[in-house]
Protein backbone atom coordinates (compact mmCIF):
# COMPACT_ATOMS: atom_id res chain seq x y z
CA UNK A 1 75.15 10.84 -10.57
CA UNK A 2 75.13 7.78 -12.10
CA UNK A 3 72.53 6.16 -9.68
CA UNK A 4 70.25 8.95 -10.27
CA UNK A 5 70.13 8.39 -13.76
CA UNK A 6 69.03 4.60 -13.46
CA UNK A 7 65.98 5.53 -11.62
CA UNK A 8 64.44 8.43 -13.77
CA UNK A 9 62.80 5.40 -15.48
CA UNK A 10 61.26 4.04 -13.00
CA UNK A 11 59.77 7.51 -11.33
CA UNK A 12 58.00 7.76 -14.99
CA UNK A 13 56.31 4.58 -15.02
CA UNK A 14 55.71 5.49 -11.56
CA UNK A 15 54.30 8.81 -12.23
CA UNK A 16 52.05 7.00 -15.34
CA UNK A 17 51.03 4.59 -13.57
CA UNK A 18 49.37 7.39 -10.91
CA UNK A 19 48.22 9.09 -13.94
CA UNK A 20 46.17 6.21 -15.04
CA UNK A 21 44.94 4.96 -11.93
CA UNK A 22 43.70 8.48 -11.22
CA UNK A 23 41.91 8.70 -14.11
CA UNK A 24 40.68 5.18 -14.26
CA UNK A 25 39.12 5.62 -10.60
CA UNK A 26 37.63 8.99 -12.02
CA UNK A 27 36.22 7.13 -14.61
CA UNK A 28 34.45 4.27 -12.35
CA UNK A 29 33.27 6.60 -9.51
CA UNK A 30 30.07 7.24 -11.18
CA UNK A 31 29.48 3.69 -11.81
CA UNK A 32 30.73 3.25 -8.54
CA UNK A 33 28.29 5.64 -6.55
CA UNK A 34 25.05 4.12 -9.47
CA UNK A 35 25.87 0.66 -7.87
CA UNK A 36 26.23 1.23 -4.04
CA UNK A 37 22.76 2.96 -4.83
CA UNK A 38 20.87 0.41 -6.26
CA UNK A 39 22.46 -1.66 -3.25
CA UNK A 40 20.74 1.06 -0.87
CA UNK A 41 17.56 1.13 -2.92
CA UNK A 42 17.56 -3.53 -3.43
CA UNK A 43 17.68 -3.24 0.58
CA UNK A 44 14.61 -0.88 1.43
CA UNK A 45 12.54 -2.69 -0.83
CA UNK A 46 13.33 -5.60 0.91
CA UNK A 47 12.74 -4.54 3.95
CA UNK A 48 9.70 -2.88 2.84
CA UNK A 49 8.75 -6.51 1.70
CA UNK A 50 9.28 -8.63 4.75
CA UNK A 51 7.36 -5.50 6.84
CA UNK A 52 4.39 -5.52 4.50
CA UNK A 53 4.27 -9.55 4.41
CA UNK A 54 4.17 -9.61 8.47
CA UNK A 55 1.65 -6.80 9.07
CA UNK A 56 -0.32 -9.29 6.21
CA UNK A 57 0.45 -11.73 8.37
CA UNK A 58 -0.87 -10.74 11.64
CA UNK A 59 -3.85 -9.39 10.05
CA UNK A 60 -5.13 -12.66 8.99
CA UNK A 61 -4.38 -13.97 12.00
CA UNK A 62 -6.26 -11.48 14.24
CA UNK A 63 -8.98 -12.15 11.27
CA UNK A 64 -8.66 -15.70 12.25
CA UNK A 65 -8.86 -15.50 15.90
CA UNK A 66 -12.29 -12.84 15.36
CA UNK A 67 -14.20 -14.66 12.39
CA UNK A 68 -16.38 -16.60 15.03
CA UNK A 69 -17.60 -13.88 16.49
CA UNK A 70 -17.78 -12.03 12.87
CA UNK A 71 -20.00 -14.61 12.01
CA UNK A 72 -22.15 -14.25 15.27
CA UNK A 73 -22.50 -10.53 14.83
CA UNK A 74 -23.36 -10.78 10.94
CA UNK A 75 -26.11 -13.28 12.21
CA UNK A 76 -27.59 -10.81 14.53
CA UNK A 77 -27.67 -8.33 12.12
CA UNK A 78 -29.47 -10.46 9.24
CA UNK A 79 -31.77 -11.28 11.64
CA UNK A 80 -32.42 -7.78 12.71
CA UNK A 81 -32.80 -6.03 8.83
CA UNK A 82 -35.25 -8.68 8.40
CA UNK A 83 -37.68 -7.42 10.95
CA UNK A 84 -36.71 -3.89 9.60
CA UNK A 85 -37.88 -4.89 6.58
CA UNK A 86 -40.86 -6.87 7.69
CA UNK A 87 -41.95 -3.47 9.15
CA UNK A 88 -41.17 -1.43 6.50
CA UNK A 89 -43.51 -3.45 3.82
CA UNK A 90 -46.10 -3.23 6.92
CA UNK A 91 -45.72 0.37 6.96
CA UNK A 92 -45.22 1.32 3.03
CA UNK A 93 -49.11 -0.73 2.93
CA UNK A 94 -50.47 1.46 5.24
CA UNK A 95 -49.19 4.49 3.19
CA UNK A 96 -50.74 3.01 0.17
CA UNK A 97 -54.09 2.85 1.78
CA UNK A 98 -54.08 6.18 2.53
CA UNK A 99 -53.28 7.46 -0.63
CA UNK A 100 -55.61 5.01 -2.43
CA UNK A 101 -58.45 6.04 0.17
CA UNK A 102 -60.83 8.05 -1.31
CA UNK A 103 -60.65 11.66 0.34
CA UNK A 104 -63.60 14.10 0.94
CA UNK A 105 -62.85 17.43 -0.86
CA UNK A 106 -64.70 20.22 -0.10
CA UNK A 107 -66.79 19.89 -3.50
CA UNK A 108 -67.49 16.11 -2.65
CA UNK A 109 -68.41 18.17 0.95
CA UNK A 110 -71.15 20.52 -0.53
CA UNK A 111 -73.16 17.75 -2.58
């Protein structure tokens, strides 16, 4: 009996000590959860980052590789809506002659 009595001590620290850390890890769960989330959410963006600085990446390169023949094609083009408008000032002339012509009305007709 005497043996039982000498631990009784020891099974209440033992039992306080369960007590506390119980409550303790119930108390730092939420913080626990908040911080493996902002881990989770510190990840994606970096991934995000290093995906959105290689699709930058191969876009200037295929930019790169194509700007000589950018260059040839925006050539051809000046070249061609020049003549369009060379032809258009050709052909907005003509239209002003014929509105600036004088016209024969049926009154101008009878005299």
């Amino acid at each position: 009996m005497q043996v039982t009595l000498d631990i009784v001590p020891y099974i209440y620290k033992a039992l306080a000590t369960l007590v506390v850390g119980g409550l303790g890890y119930a108390f730092m769960f939420p913080f626990r959860k908040a911080k493996a989330e902002f881990v989770s959410l510190k990840e994606t963006t970096a991934k995000i980052h290093e995906e959105l600085t290689h699709q930058r990446q191969n876009c200037l390169a295929t930019l790169q590789n194509q700007g000589d023949k950018q260059i040839e094609l925006l050539g051809k083009m000046s070249d061609t809506l020049s003549g369009v408008r060379l032809d258009f000032a050709e052909h907005r002339s003509y239209v002003q002659g014929l509105v600036q012509s004088p016209r024969r009305t049926k009154a101008y007709a009878k005299k």
